[in-house]
Protein backbone atom coordinates (compact mmCIF):
# COMPACT_ATOMS: atom_id res chain seq x y z
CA UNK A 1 -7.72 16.70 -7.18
CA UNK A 2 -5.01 18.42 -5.27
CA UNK A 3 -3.10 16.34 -2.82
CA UNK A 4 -4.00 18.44 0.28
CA UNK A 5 -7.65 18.13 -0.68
CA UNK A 6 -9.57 15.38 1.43
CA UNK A 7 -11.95 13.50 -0.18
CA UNK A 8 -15.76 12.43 1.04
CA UNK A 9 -16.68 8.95 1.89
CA UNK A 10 -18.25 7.25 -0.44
CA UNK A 11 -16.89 3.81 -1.92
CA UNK A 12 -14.49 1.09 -0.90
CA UNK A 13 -11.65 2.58 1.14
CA UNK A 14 -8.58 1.01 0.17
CA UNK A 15 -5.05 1.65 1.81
CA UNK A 16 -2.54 0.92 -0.79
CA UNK A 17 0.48 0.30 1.22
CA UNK A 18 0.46 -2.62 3.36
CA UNK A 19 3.05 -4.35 5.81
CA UNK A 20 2.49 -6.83 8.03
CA UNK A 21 6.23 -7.64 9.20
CA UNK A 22 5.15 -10.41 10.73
CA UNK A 23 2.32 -13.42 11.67
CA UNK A 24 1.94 -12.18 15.03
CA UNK A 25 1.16 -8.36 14.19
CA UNK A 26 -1.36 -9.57 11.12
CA UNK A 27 -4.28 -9.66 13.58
CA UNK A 28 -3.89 -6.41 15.17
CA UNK A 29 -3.53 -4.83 12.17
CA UNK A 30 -6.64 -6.01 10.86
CA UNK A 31 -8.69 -5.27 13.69
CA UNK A 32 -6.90 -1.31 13.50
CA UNK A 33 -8.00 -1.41 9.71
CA UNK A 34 -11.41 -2.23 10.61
CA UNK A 35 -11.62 0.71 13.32
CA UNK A 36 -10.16 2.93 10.92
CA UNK A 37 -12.26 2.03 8.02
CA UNK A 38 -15.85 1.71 10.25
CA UNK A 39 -14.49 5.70 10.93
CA UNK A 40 -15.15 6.76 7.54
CA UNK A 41 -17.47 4.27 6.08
CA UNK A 42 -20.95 3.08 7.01
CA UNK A 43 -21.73 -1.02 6.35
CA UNK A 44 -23.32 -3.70 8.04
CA UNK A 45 -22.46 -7.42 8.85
CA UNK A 46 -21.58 -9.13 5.21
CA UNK A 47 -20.17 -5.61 4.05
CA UNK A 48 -16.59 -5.66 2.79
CA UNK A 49 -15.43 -2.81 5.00
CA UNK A 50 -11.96 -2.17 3.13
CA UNK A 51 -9.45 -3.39 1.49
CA UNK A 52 -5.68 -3.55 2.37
CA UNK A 53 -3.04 -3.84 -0.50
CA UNK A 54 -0.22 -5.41 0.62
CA UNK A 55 3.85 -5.32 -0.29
CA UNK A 56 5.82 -7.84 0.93
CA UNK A 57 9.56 -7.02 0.50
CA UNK A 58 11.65 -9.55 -1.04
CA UNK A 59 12.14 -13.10 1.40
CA UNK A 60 8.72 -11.55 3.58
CA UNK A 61 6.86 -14.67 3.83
CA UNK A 62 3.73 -13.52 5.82
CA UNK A 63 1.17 -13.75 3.46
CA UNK A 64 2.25 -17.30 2.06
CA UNK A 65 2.11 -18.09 6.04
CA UNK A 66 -2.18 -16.71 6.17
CA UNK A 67 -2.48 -18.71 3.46
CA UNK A 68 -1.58 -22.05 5.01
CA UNK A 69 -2.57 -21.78 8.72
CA UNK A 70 -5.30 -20.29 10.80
CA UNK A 71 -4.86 -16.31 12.16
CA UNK A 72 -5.66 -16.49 15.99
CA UNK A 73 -7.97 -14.22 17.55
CA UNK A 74 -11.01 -13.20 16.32
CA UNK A 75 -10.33 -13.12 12.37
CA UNK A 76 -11.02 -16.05 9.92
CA UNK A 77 -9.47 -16.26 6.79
CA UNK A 78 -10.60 -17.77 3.79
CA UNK A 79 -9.24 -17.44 0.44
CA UNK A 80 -11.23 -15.56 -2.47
CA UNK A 81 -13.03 -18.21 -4.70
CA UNK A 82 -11.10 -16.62 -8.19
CA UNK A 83 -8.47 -15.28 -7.00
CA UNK A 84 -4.92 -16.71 -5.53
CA UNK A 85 -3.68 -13.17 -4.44
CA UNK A 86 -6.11 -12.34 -2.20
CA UNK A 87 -7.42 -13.48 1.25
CA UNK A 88 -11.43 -12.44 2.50
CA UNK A 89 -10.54 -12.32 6.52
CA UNK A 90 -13.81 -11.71 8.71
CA UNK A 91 -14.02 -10.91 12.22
CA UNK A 92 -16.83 -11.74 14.61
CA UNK A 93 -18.90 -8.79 14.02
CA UNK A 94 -19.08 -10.07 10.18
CA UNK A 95 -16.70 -7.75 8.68
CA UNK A 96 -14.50 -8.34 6.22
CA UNK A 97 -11.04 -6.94 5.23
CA UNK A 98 -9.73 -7.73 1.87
CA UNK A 99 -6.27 -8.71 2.29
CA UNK A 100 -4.46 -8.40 -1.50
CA UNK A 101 -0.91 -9.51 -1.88
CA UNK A 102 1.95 -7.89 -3.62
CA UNK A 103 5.64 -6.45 -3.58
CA UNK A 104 7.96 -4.33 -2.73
CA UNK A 105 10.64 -4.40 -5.00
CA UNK A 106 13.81 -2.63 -3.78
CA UNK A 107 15.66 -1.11 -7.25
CA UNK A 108 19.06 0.35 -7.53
CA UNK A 109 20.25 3.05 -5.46
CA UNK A 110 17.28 2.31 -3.11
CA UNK A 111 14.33 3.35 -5.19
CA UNK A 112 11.48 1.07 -5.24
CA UNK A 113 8.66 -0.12 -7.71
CA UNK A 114 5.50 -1.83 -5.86
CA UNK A 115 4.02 -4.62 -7.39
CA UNK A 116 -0.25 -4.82 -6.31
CA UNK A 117 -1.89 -7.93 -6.72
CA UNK A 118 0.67 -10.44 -7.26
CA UNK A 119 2.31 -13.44 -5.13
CA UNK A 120 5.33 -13.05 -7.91
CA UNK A 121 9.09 -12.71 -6.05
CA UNK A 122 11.17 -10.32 -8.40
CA UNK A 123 14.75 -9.64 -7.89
CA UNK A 124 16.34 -6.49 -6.21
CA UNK A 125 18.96 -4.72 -7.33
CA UNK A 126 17.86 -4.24 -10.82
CA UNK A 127 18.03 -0.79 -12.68
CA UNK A 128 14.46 1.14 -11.72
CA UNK A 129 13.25 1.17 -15.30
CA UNK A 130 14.14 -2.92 -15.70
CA UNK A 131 12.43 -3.62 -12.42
CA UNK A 132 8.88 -1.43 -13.91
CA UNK A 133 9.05 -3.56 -16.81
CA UNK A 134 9.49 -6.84 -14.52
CA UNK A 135 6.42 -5.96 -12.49
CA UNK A 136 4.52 -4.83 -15.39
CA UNK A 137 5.46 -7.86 -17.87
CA UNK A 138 3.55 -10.13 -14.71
CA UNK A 139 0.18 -8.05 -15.17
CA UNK A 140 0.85 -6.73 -11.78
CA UNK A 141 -0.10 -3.25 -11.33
CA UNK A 142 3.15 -0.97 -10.65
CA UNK A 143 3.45 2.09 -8.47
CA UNK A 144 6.29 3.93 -7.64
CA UNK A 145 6.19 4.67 -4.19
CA UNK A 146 7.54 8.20 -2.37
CA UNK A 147 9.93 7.86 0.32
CA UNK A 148 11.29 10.37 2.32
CA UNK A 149 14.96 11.58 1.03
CA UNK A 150 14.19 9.17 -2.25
CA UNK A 151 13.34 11.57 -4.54
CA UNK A 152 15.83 13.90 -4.14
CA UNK A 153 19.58 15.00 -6.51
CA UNK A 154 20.24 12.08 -8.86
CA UNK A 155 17.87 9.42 -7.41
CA UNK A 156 14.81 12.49 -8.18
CA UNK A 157 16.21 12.34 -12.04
CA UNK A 158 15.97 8.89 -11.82
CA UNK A 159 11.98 9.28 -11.09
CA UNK A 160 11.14 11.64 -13.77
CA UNK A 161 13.13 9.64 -16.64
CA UNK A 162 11.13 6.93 -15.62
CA UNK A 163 7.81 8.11 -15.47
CA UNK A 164 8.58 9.91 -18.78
CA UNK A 165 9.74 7.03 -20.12
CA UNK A 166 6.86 5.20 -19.45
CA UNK A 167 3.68 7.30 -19.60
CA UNK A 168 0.83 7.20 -17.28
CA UNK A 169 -1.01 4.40 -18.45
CA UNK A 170 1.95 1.98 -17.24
CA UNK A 171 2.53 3.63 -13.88
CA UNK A 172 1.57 5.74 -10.89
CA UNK A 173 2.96 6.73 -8.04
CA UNK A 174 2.57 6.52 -4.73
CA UNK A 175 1.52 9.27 -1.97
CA UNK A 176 2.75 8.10 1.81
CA UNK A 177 1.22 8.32 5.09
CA UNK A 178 4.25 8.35 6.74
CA UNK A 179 5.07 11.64 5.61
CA UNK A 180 4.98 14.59 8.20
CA UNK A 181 1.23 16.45 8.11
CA UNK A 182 1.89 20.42 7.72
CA UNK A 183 4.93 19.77 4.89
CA UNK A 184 4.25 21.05 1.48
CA UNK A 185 3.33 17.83 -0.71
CA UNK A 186 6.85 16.75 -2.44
CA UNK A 187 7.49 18.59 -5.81
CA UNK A 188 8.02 15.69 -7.95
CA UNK A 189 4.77 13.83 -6.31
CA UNK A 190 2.97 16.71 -7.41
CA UNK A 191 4.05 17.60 -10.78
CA UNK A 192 3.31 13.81 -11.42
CA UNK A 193 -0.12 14.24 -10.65
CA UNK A 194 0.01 17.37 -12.51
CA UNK A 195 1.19 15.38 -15.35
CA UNK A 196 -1.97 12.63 -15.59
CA UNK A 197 -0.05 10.29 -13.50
CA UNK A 198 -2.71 8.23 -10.58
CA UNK A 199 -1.29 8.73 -6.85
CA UNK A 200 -2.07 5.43 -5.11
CA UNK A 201 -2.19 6.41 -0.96
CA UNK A 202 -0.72 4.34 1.58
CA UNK A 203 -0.21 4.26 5.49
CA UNK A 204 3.38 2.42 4.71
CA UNK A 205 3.61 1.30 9.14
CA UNK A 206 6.87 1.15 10.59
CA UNK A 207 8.26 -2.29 11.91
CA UNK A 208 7.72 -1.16 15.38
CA UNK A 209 6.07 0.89 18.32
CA UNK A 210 2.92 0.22 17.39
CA UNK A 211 2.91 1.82 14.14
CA UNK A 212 0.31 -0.66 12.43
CA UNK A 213 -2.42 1.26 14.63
CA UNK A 214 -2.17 3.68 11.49
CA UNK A 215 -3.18 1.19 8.94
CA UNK A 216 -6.48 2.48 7.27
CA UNK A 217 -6.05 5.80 8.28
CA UNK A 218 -4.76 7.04 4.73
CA UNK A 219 -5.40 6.02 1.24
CA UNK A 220 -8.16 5.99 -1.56
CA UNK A 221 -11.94 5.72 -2.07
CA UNK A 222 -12.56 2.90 -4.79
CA UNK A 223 -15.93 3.98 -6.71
CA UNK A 224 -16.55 0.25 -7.93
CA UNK A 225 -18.62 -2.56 -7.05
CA UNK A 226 -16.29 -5.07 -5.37
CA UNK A 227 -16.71 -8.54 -6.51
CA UNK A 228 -15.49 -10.62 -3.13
CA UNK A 229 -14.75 -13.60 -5.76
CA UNK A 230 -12.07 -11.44 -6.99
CA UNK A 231 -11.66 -8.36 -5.41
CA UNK A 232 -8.13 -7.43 -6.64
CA UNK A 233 -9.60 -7.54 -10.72
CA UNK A 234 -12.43 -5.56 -9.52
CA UNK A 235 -10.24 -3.01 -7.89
CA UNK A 236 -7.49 -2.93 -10.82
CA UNK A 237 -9.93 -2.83 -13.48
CA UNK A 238 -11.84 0.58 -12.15
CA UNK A 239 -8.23 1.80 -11.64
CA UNK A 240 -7.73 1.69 -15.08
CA UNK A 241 -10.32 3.78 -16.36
CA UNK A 242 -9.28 6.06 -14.73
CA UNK A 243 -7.56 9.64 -16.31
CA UNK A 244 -6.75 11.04 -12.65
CA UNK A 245 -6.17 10.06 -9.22
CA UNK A 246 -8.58 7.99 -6.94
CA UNK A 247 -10.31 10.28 -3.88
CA UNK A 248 -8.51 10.15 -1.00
CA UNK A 249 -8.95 10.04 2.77
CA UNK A 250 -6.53 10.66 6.00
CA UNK A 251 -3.94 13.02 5.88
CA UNK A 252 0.00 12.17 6.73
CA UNK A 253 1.69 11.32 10.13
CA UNK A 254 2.01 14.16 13.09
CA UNK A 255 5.39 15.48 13.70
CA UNK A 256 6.18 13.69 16.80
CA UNK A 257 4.96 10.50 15.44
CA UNK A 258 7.23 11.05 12.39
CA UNK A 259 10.31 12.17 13.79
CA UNK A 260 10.05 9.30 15.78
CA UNK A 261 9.98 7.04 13.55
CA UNK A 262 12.69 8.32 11.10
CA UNK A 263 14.69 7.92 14.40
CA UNK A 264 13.39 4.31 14.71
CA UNK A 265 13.90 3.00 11.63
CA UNK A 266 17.25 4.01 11.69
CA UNK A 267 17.87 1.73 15.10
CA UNK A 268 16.03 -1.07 13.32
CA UNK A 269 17.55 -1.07 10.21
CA UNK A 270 20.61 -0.84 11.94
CA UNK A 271 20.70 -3.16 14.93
CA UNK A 272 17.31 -4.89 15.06
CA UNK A 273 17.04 -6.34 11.25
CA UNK A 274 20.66 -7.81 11.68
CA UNK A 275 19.85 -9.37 14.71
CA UNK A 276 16.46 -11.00 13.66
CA UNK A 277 18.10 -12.12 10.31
């Protein structure tokens, strides 16, 4: 399938680039997931209505946090019966949103490797090819994720040795909603999917203005019956049977919504994170 293509609705939509940032945004989040999701899929109380794979950067606690207190408002959270990375939260219509943890694991040079379906910590700073084999030695499920200016000169090379080096069965990478709409789809994301490798969507929200309103709006169609004991080995173990990418759904940011926040992150990274840490 050819990035720019949308896919139809049929199967578990999955956004494959979750953050939180923090306790107090996890409930609004999950309610925006839900609206997204009910958007493009039909299901009825009981239904798992999507599933939302988290990456929690090195020191981000918030997951750890779900775990060991109750969410207010009007989500419950229970943990799956098989499975320690992953939290069934249900609202009071009876929806659910699958909440699977994992990493974001910042490499050299600023490249980074996700980790799905893990509570592991692994180090940053470690060569790109070093940190794939640290996520992949856990079991974990690695992606590398796009990121605007990331792929570009030396840091590009850096990609394509890597996912040479490696093969497709041991990686994929990772499309991003957060990506301007109307841009042609990065070269190297392309001729990776050109190559066999799986592109993994994800909204990837900002740490601010609002930007978790776009979580569910962008990722992947999961043809696979869900178990809700352990919805993360479900998910995984479709994902690899598979010789291309998952469907997808949504289509990248706006242009005013993305020049604003490549503005904004630059302000937060730059003032906001110091002050906070």
């Amino acid at each position: 399938m050819n990035l720019t293509q949308h896919a139809r609705p049929t199967g578990c939509p999955v956004d494959g680039h979750v953050h939180f940032h923090s306790l107090d945004l996890v409930a609004a989040t999950l309610s925006a997931a839900a609206r997204n999701f009910r958007g493009i899929t039909s299901g009825g109380e009981g239904a798992i209505r999507g599933m939302l794979l988290l990456t929690q950067a090195f020191g981000e606690r918030v997951f750890e946090q779900l775990t060991a207190g109750r969410l207010p408002g009007e989500w419950r959270l229970e943990p799956a019966a098989d499975e320690a990375e992953t939290l069934i939260s249900r609202n009071g219509a009876g929806e659910i949103i699958v909440i699977v943890c994992g990493r974001q694991v910042r490499a050299q040079g600023g490249l980074e490797v996700l980790a799905l379906g893990t509570r592991q910590e692994f180090p940053d700073g470690l060569s790109l090819p070093d940190t794939v084999r640290a996520v992949r030695d856990t079991g974990s499920m690695a992606v590398l994720p796009w990121g605007f200016g990331k792929w570009l000169g030396s840091r590009g090379r850096r990609v394509s040795e890597t996912l040479e080096s490696f093969g497709v069965r041991q990686l994929a990478v990772g499309d991003n909603g957060s990506r301007m709409a109307g841009w042609a789809v990065p070269q190297l994301l392309s001729d990776a999917e050109r190559g066999g490798f799986r592109v993994i969507p994800g909204t990837d929200p900002f740490p601010f203005a609002h930007d978790y309103e776009r979580v569910g709006r962008f990722g992947f169609f999961a043809a696979a019956a869900i178990d809700e004991r352990a919805p993360w080995r479900s998910l995984h173990a479709w994902l690899d049977t598979l010789n291309t990418s998952p469907p997808r759904f949504g289509a990248p940011t706006g242009p005013l919504r993305f020049a604003f926040n490549q503005v904004g992150i630059q302000f937060y990274n730059r003032f906001l994170r110091k002050a906070a840490a």
